[in-house]
N, C-alpha and C. Protein backbone atom coordinates (compact mmCIF):
# COMPACT_ATOMS: atom_id res chain seq x y z
N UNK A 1 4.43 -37.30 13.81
CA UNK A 1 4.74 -37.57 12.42
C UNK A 1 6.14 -38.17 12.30
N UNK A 2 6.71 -38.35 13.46
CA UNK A 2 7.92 -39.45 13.04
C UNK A 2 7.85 -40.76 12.40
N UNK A 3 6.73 -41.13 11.97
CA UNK A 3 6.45 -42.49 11.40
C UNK A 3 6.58 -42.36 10.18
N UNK A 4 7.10 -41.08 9.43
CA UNK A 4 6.94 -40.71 8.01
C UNK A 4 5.94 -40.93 7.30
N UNK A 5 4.58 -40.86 8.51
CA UNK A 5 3.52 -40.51 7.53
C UNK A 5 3.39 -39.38 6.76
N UNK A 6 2.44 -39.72 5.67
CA UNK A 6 2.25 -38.41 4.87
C UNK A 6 1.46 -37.07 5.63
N UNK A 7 1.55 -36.31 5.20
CA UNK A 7 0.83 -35.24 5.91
C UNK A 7 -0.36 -34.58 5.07
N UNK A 8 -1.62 -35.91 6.00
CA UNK A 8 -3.03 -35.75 5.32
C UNK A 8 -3.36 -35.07 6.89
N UNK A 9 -4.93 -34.60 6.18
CA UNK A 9 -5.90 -34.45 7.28
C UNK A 9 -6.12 -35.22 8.06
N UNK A 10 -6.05 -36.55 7.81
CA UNK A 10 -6.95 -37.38 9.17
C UNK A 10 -5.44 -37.89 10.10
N UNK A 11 -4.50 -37.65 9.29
CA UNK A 11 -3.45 -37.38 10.37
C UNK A 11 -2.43 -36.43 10.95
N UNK A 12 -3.66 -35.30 11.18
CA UNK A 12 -3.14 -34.12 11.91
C UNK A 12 -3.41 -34.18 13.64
N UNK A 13 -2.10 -33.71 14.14
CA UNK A 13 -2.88 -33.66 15.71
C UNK A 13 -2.53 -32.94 16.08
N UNK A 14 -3.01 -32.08 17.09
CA UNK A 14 -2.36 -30.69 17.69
C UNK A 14 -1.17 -31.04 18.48
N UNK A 15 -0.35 -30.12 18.66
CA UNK A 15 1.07 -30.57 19.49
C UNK A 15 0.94 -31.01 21.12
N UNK A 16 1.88 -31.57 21.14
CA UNK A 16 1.24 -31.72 22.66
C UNK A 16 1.74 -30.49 23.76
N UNK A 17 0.08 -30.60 24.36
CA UNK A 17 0.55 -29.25 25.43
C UNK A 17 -0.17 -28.19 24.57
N UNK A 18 -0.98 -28.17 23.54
CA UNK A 18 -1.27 -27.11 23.37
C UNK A 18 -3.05 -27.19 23.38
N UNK A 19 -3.43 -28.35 24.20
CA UNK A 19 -4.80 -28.72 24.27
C UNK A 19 -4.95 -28.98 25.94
N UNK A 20 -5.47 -27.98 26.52
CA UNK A 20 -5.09 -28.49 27.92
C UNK A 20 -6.39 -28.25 28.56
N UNK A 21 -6.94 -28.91 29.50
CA UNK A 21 -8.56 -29.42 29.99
C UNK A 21 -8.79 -28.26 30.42
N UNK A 22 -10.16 -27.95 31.08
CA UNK A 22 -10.28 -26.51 31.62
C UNK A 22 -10.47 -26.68 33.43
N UNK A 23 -9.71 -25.91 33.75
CA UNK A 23 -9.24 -26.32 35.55
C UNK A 23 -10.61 -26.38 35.92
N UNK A 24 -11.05 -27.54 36.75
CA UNK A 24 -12.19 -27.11 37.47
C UNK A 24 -12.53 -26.95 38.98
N UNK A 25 -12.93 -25.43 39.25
CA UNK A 25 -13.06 -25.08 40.86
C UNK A 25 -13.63 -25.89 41.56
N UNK A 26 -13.05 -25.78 43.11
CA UNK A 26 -14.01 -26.53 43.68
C UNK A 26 -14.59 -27.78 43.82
N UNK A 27 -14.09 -28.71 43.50
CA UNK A 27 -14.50 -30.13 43.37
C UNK A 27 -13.93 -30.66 44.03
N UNK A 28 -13.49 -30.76 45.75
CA UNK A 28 -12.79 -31.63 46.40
C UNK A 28 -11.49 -30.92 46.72
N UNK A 29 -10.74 -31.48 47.76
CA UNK A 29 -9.64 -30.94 48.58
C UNK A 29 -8.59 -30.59 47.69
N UNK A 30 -8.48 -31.05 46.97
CA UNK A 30 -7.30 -31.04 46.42
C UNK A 30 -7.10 -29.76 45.45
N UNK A 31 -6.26 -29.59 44.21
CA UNK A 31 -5.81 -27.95 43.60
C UNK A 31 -7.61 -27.50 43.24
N UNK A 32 -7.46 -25.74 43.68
CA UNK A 32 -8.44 -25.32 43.31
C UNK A 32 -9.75 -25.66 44.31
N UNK A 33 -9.68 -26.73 45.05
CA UNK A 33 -10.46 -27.06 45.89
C UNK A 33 -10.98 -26.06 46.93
N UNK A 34 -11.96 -26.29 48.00
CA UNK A 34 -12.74 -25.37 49.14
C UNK A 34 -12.84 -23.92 49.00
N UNK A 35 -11.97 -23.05 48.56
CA UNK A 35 -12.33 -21.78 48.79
C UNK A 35 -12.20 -21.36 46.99
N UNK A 36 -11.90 -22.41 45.92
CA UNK A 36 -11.74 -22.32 44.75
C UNK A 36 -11.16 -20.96 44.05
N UNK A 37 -9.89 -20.65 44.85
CA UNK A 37 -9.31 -19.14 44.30
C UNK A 37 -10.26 -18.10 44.55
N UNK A 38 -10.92 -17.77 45.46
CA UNK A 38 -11.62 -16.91 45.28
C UNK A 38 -11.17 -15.98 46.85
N UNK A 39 -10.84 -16.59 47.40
CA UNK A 39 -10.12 -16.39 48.95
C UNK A 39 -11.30 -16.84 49.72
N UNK A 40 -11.53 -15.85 51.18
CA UNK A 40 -11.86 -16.34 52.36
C UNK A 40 -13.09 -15.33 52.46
N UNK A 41 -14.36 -15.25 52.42
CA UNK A 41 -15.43 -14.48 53.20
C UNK A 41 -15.50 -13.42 52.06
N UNK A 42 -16.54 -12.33 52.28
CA UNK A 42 -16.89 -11.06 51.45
C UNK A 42 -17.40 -11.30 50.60
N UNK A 43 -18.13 -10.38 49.61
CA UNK A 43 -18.72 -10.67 48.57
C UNK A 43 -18.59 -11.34 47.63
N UNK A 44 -17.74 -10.89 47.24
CA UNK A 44 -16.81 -12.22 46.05
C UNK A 44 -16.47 -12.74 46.01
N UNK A 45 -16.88 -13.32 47.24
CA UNK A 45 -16.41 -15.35 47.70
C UNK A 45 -17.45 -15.20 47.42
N UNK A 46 -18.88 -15.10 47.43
CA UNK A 46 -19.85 -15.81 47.81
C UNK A 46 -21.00 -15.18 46.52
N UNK A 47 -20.78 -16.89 45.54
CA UNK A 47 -21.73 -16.61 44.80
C UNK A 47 -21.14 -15.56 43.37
N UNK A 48 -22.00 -14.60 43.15
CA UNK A 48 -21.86 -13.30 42.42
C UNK A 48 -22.48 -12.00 42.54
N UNK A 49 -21.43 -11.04 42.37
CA UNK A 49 -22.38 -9.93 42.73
C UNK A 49 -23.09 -9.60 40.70
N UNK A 50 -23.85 -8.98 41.64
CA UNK A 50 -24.95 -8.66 40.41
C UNK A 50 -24.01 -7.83 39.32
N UNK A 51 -24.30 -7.94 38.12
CA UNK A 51 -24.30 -7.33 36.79
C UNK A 51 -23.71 -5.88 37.00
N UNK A 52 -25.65 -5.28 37.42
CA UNK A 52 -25.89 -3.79 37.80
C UNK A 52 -25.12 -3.03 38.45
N UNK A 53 -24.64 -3.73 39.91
CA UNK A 53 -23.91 -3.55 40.78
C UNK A 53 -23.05 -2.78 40.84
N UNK A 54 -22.97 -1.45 41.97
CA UNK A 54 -22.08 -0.55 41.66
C UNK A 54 -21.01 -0.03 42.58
N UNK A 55 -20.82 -1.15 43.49
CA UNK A 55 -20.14 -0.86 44.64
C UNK A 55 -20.90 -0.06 45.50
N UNK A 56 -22.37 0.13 45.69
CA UNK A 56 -23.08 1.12 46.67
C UNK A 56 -23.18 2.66 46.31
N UNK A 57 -22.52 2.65 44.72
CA UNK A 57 -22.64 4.06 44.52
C UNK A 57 -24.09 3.58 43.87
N UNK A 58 -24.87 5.09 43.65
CA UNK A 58 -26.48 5.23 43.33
C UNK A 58 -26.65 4.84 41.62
N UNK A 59 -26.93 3.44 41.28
CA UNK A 59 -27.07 2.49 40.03
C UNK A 59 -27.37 3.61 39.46
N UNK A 60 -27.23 3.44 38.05
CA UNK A 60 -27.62 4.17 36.56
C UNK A 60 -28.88 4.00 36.37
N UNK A 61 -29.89 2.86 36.71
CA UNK A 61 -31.50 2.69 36.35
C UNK A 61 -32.17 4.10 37.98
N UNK A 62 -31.21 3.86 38.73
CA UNK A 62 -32.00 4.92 39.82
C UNK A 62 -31.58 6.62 39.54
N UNK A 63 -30.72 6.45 38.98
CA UNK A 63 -30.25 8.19 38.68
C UNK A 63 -30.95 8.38 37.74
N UNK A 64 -31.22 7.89 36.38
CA UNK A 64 -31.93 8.90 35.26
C UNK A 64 -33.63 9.18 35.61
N UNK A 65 -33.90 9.99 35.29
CA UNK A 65 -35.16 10.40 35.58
C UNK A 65 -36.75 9.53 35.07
N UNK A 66 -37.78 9.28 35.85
CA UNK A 66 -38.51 8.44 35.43
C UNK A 66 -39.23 9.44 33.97
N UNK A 67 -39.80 8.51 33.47
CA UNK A 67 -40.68 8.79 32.00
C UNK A 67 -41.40 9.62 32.26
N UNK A 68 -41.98 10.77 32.29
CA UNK A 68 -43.19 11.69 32.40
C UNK A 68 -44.39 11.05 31.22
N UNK A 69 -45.60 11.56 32.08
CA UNK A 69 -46.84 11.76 30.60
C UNK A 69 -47.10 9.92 30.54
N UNK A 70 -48.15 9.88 29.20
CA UNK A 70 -48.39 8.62 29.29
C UNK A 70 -48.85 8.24 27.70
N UNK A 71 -48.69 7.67 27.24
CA UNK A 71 -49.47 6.91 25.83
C UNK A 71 -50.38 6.46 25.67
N UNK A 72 -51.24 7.52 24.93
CA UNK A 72 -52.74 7.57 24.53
C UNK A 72 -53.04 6.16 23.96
N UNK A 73 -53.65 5.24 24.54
CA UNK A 73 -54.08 3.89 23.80
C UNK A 73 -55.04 3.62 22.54
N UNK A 74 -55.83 5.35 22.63
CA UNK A 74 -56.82 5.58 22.00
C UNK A 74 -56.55 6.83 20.41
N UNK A 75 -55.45 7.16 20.69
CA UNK A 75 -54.24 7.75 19.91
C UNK A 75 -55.04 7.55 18.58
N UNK A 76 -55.46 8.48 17.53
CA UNK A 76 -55.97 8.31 15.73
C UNK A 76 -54.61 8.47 15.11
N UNK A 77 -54.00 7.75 14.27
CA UNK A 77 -52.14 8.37 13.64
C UNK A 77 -52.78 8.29 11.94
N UNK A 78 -52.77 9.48 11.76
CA UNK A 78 -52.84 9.50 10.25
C UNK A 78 -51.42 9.35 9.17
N UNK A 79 -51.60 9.23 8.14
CA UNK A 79 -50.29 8.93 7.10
C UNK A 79 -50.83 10.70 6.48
N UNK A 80 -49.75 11.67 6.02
CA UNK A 80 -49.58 12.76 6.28
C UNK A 80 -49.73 12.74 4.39
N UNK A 81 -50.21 13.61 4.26
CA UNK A 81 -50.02 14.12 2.26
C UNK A 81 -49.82 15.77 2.55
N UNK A 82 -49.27 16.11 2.10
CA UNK A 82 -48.63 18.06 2.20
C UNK A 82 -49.70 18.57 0.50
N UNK A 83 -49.61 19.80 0.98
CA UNK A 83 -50.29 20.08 -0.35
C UNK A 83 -49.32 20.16 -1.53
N UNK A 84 -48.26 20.27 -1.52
CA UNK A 84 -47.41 20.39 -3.00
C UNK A 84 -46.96 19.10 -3.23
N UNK A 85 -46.92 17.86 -2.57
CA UNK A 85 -47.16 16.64 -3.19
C UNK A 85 -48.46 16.65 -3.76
N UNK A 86 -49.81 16.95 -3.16
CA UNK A 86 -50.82 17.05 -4.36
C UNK A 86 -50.64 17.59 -5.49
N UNK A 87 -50.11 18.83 -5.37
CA UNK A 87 -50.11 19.23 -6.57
C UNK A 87 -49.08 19.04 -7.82
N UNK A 88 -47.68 17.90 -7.41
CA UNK A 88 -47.42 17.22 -8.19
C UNK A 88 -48.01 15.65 -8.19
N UNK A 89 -48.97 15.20 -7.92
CA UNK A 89 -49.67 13.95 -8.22
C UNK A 89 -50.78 14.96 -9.01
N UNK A 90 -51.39 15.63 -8.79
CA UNK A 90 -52.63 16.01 -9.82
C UNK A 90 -52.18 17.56 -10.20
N UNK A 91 -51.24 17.51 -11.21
CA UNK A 91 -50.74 18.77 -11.76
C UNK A 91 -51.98 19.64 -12.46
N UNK A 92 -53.10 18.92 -13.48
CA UNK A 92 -54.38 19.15 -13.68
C UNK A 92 -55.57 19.65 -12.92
N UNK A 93 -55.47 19.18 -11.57
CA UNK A 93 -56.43 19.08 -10.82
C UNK A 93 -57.47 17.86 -10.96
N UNK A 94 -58.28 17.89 -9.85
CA UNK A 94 -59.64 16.78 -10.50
C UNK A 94 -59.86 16.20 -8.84
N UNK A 95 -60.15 15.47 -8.73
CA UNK A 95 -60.80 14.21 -7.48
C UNK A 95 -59.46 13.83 -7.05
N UNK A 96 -58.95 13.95 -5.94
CA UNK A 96 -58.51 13.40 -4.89
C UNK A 96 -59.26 12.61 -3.55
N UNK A 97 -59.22 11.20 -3.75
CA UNK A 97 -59.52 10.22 -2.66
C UNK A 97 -58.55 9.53 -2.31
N UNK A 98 -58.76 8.92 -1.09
CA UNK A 98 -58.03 8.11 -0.03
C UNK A 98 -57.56 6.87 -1.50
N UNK A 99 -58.33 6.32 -2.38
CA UNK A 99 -58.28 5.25 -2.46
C UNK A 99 -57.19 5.53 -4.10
N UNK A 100 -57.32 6.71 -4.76
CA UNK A 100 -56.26 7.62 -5.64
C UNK A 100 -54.91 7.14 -4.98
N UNK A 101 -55.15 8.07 -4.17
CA UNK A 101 -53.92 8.38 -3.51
C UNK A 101 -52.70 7.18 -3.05
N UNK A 102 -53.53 6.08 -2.25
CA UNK A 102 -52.89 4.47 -2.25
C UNK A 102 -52.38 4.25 -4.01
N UNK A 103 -53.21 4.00 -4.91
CA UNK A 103 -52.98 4.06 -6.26
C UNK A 103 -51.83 4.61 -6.63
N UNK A 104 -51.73 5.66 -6.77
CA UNK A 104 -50.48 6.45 -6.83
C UNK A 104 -49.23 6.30 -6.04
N UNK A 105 -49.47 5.78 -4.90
CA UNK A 105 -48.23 5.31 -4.12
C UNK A 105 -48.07 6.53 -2.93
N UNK A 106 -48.49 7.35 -2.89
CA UNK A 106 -48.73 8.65 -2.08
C UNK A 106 -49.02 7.93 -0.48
N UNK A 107 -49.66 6.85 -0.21
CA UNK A 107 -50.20 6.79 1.08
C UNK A 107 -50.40 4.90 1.24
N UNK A 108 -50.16 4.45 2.52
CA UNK A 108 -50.57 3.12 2.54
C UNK A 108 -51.97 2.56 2.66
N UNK A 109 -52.31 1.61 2.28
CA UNK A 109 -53.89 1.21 2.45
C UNK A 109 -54.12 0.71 3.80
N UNK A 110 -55.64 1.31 4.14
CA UNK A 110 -56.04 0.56 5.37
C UNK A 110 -55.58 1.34 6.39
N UNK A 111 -55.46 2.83 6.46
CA UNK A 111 -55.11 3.93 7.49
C UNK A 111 -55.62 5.23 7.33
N UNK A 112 -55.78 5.92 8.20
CA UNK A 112 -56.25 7.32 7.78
C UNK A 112 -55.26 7.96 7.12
N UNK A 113 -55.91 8.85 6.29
CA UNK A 113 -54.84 9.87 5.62
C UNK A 113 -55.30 11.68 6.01
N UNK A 114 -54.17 12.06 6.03
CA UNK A 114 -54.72 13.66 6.82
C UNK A 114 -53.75 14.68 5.46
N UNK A 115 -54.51 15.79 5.10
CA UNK A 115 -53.80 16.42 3.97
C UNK A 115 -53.40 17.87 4.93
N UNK A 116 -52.40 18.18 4.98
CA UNK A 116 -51.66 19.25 5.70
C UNK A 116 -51.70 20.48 4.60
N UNK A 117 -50.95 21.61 5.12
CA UNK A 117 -51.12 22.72 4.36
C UNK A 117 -49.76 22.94 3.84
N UNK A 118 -48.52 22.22 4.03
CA UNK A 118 -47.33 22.77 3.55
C UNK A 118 -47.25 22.66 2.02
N UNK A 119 -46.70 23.54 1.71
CA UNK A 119 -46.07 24.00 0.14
C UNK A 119 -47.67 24.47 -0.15
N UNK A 120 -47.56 25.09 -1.85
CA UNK A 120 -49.06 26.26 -2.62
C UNK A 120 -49.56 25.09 -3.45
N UNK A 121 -50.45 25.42 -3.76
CA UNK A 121 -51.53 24.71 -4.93
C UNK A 121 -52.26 25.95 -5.78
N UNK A 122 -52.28 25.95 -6.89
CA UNK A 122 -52.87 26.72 -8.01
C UNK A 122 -53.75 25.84 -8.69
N UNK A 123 -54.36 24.66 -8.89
CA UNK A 123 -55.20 23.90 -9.43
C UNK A 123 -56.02 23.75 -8.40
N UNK A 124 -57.32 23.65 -9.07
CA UNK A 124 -58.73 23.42 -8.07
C UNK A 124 -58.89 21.66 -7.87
N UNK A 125 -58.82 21.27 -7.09
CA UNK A 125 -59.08 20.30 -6.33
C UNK A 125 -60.24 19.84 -5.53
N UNK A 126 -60.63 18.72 -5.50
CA UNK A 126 -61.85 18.22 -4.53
C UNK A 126 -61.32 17.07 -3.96
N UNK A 127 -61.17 17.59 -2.59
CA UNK A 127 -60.47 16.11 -1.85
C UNK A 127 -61.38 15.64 -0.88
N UNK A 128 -60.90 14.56 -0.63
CA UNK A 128 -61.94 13.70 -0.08
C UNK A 128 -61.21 12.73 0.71
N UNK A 129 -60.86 12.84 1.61
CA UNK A 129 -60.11 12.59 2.66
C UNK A 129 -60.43 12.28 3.92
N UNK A 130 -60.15 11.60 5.02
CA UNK A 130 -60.39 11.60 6.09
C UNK A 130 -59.93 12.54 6.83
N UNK A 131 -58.72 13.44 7.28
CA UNK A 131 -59.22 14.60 7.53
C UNK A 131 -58.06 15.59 6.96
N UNK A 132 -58.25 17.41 7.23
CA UNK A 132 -57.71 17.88 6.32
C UNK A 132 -57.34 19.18 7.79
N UNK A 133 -55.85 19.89 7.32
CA UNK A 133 -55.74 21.03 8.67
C UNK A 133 -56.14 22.00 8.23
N UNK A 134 -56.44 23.12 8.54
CA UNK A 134 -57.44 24.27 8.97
C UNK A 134 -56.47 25.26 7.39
N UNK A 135 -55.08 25.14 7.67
CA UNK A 135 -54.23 26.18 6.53
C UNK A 135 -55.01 25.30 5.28
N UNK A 136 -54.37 23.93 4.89
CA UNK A 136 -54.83 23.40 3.99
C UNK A 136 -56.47 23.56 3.82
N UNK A 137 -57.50 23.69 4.09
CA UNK A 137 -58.82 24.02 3.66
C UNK A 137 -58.40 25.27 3.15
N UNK A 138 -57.94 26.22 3.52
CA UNK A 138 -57.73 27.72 3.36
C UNK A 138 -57.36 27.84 1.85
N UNK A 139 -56.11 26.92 1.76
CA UNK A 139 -55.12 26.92 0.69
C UNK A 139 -56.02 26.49 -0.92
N UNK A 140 -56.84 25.30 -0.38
CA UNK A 140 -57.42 24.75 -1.30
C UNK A 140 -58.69 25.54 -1.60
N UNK A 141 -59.27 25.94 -0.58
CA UNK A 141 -60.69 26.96 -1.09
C UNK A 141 -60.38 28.05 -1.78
N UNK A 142 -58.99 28.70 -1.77
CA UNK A 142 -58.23 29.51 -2.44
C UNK A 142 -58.23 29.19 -3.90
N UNK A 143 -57.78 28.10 -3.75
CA UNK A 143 -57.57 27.66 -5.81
C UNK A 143 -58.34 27.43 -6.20
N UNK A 144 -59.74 27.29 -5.69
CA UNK A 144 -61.13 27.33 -6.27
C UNK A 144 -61.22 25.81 -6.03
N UNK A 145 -60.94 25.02 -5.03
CA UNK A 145 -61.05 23.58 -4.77
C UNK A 145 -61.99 22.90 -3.90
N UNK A 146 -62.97 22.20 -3.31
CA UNK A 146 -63.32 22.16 -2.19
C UNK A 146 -62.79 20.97 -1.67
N UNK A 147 -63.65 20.96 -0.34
CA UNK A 147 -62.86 20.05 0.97
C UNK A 147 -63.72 19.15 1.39
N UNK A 148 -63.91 17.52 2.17
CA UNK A 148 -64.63 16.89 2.24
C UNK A 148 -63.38 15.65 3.34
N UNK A 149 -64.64 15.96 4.48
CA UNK A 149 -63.78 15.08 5.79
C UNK A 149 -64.69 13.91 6.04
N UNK A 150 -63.68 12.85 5.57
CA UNK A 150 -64.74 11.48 5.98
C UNK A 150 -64.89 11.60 7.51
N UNK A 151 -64.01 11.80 8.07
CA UNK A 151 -63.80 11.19 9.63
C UNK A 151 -64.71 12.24 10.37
């Protein structure tokens, strides 16, 4: 900027010396050349050692213990309803179905739904469900409700 140009954008330039190429190894006899800073022989002349690599102590993927057991491919996963969410969706009582229940927002469509026994029910109920646990039938035949397993 000794030319007393103005000081726009298209005549900015970085100072000099503060833009400097990036050294490159290895390319011929000269600086940086044949053994490219790395010295003479051993591992770390040659190439790279791996990531993992632990100096020969026993890697982290070989010390932790393998996975036990295996994943059922054939696995049924139901979407879960408790009984005292029923009994605040049908404070009245009446028909409980799979297809209610989506309605109400209680369960997603297009999955089994399984009604468990946690929390009481005092209204008689008729559910109709794909399937239901052993307390919950108990709970509901109790309030004068019955039970009905699609699956």
């Amino acid at each position: 900027m000794a030319e007393n140009n103005p000081l726009k954008v298209h005549n900015l330039r970085p100072a000099p010396g503060a833009k400097t190429a990036k050294t490159r190894v290895g390319r011929g006899e000269a600086s940086k050349g044949k053994t490219a800073g790395r010295g003479t022989k051993g591992t770390k002349a040659r190439y790279q050692v791996p990531e993992r690599f632990e100096g020969g102590q026993m890697p982290l993927h070989m010390r932790l213990p393998k996975l036990k057991g295996f994943k059922n491919p054939f696995r049924t996963e139901f979407q879960v309803v408790n009984l005292d969410k029923l009994g605040e969706l049908y404070p009245e009582g009446g028909d409980v179905t799979v297809a209610d229940l989506v309605a109400k927002g209680a369960v997603r469509k297009n999955s089994l739904v399984k009604v468990l026994g946690q929390g009481e029910i005092s209204v008689a109920l008729t559910v109709s469900v794909d399937a239901v646990s052993g307390s919950a039938k108990e709970k509901i035949a109790a309030a004068g409700g019955t039970v009905t397993e699609l699956v």
